[in-house]
Protein backbone atom coordinates (compact mmCIF):
# COMPACT_ATOMS: atom_id res chain seq x y z
CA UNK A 1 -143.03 -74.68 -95.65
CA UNK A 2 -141.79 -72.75 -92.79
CA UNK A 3 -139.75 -74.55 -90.24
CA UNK A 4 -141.31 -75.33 -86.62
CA UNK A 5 -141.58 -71.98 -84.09
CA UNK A 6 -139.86 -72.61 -80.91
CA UNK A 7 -142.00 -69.99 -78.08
CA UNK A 8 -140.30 -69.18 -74.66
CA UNK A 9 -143.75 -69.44 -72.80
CA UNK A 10 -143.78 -68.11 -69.45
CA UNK A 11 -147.73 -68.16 -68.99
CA UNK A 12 -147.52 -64.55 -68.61
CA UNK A 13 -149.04 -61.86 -70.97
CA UNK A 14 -146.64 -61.54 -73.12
CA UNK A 15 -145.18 -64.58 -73.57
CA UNK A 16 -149.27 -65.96 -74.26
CA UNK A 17 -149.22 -63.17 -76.91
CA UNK A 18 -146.32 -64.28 -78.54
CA UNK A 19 -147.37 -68.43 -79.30
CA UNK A 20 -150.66 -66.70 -80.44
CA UNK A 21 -148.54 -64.79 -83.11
CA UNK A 22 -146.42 -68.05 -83.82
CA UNK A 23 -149.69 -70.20 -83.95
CA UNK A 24 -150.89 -67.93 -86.36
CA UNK A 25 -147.74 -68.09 -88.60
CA UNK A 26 -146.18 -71.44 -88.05
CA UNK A 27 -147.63 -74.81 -88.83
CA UNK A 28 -145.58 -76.21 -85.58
CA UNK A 29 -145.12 -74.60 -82.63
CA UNK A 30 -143.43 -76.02 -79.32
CA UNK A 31 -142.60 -74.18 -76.63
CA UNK A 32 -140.37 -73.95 -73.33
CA UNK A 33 -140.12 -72.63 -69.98
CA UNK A 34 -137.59 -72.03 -67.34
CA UNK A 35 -138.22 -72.33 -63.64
CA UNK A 36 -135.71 -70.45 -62.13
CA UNK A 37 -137.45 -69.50 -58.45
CA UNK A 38 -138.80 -65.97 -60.19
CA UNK A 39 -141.18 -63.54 -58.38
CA UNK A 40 -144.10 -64.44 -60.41
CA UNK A 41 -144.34 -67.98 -60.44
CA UNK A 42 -148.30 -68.11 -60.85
CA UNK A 43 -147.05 -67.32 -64.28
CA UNK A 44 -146.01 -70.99 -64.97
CA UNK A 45 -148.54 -72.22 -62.95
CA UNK A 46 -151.07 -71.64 -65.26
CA UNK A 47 -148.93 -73.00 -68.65
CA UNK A 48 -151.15 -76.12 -69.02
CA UNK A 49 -154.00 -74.26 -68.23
CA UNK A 50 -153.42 -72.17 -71.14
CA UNK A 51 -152.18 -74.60 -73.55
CA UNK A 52 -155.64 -76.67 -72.72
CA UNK A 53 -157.62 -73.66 -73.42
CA UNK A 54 -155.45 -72.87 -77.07
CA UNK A 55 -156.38 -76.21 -78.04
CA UNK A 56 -160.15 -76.64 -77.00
CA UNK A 57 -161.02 -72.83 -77.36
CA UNK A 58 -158.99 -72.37 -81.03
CA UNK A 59 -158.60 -75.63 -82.62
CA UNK A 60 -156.73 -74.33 -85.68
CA UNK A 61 -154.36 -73.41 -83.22
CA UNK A 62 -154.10 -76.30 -81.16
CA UNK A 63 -153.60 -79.26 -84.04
CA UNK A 64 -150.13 -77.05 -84.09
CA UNK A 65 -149.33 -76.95 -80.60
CA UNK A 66 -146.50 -79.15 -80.51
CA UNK A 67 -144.65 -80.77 -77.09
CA UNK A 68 -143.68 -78.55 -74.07
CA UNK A 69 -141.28 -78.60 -71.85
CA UNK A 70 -140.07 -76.83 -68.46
CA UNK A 71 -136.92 -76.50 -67.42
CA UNK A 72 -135.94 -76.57 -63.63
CA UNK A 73 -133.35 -74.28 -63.04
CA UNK A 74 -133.72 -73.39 -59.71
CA UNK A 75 -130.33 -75.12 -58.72
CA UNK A 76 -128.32 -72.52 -60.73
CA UNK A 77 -130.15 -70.26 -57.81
CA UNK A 78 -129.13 -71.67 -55.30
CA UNK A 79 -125.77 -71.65 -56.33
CA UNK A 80 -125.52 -67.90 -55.92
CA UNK A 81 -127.61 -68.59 -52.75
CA UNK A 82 -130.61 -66.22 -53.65
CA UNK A 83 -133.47 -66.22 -56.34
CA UNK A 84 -132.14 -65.83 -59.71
CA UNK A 85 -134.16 -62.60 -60.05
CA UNK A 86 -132.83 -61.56 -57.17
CA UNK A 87 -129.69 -59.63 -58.26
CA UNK A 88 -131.46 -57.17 -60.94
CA UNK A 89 -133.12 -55.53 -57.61
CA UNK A 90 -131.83 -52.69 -56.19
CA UNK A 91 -132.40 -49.91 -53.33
CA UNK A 92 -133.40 -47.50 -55.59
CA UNK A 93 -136.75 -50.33 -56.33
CA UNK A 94 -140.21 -49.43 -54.56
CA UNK A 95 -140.97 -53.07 -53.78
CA UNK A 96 -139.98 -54.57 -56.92
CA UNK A 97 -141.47 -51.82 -59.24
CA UNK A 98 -141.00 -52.82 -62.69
CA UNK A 99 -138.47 -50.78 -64.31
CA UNK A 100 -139.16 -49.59 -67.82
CA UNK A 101 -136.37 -48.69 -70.45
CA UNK A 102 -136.75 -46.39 -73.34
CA UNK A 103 -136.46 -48.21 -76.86
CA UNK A 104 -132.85 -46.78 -78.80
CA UNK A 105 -133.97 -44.73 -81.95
């Protein structure tokens, strides 16, 4: 038997795509998120929303949904006295455009 999945579950797209791979794989999954004052913080907003719907919607999926937890981190932000996302910004950014990098071959 495999051992338990740990997901970092934003309640984003890709993060929801992930714990539907490791729900499909892994007979426990449990997953975490980090509130660190980001841009899009809808995103973890909707968590339990999603989690409810995995285990009413897919209920294979949901007897392995194990515990999750958030993490408040927005302290460490303040620290540096901006948003933690703050600092990968630049002038060169059109409003926050998201920045794509090409994959090393």
């Amino acid at each position: 038997m495999r051992p338990p999945a740990l997901v970092l579950f934003s309640g984003g797209q890709d993060s929801t795509t992930c714990l539907a791979w490791a729900l499909e794989r892994y007979q426990r999954v449990e997953t975490i998120g980090f509130d660190y004052g980001q841009r899009h913080v809808i995103e973890l907003s909707v968590r339990p929303k999603i989690l409810d719907l995995i285990r009413t919607r897919f209920p294979k999926w949901g007897s392995r949904l194990g515990d999750d937890r958030v993490v408040a981190m927005r302290e460490l932000a303040q620290l540096f006295g901006h948003r933690a996302d703050a600092s990968r910004r630049n002038s060169n950014d059109r409003a926050g455009a998201a920045k794509y990098l090409r994959t090393r071959t």
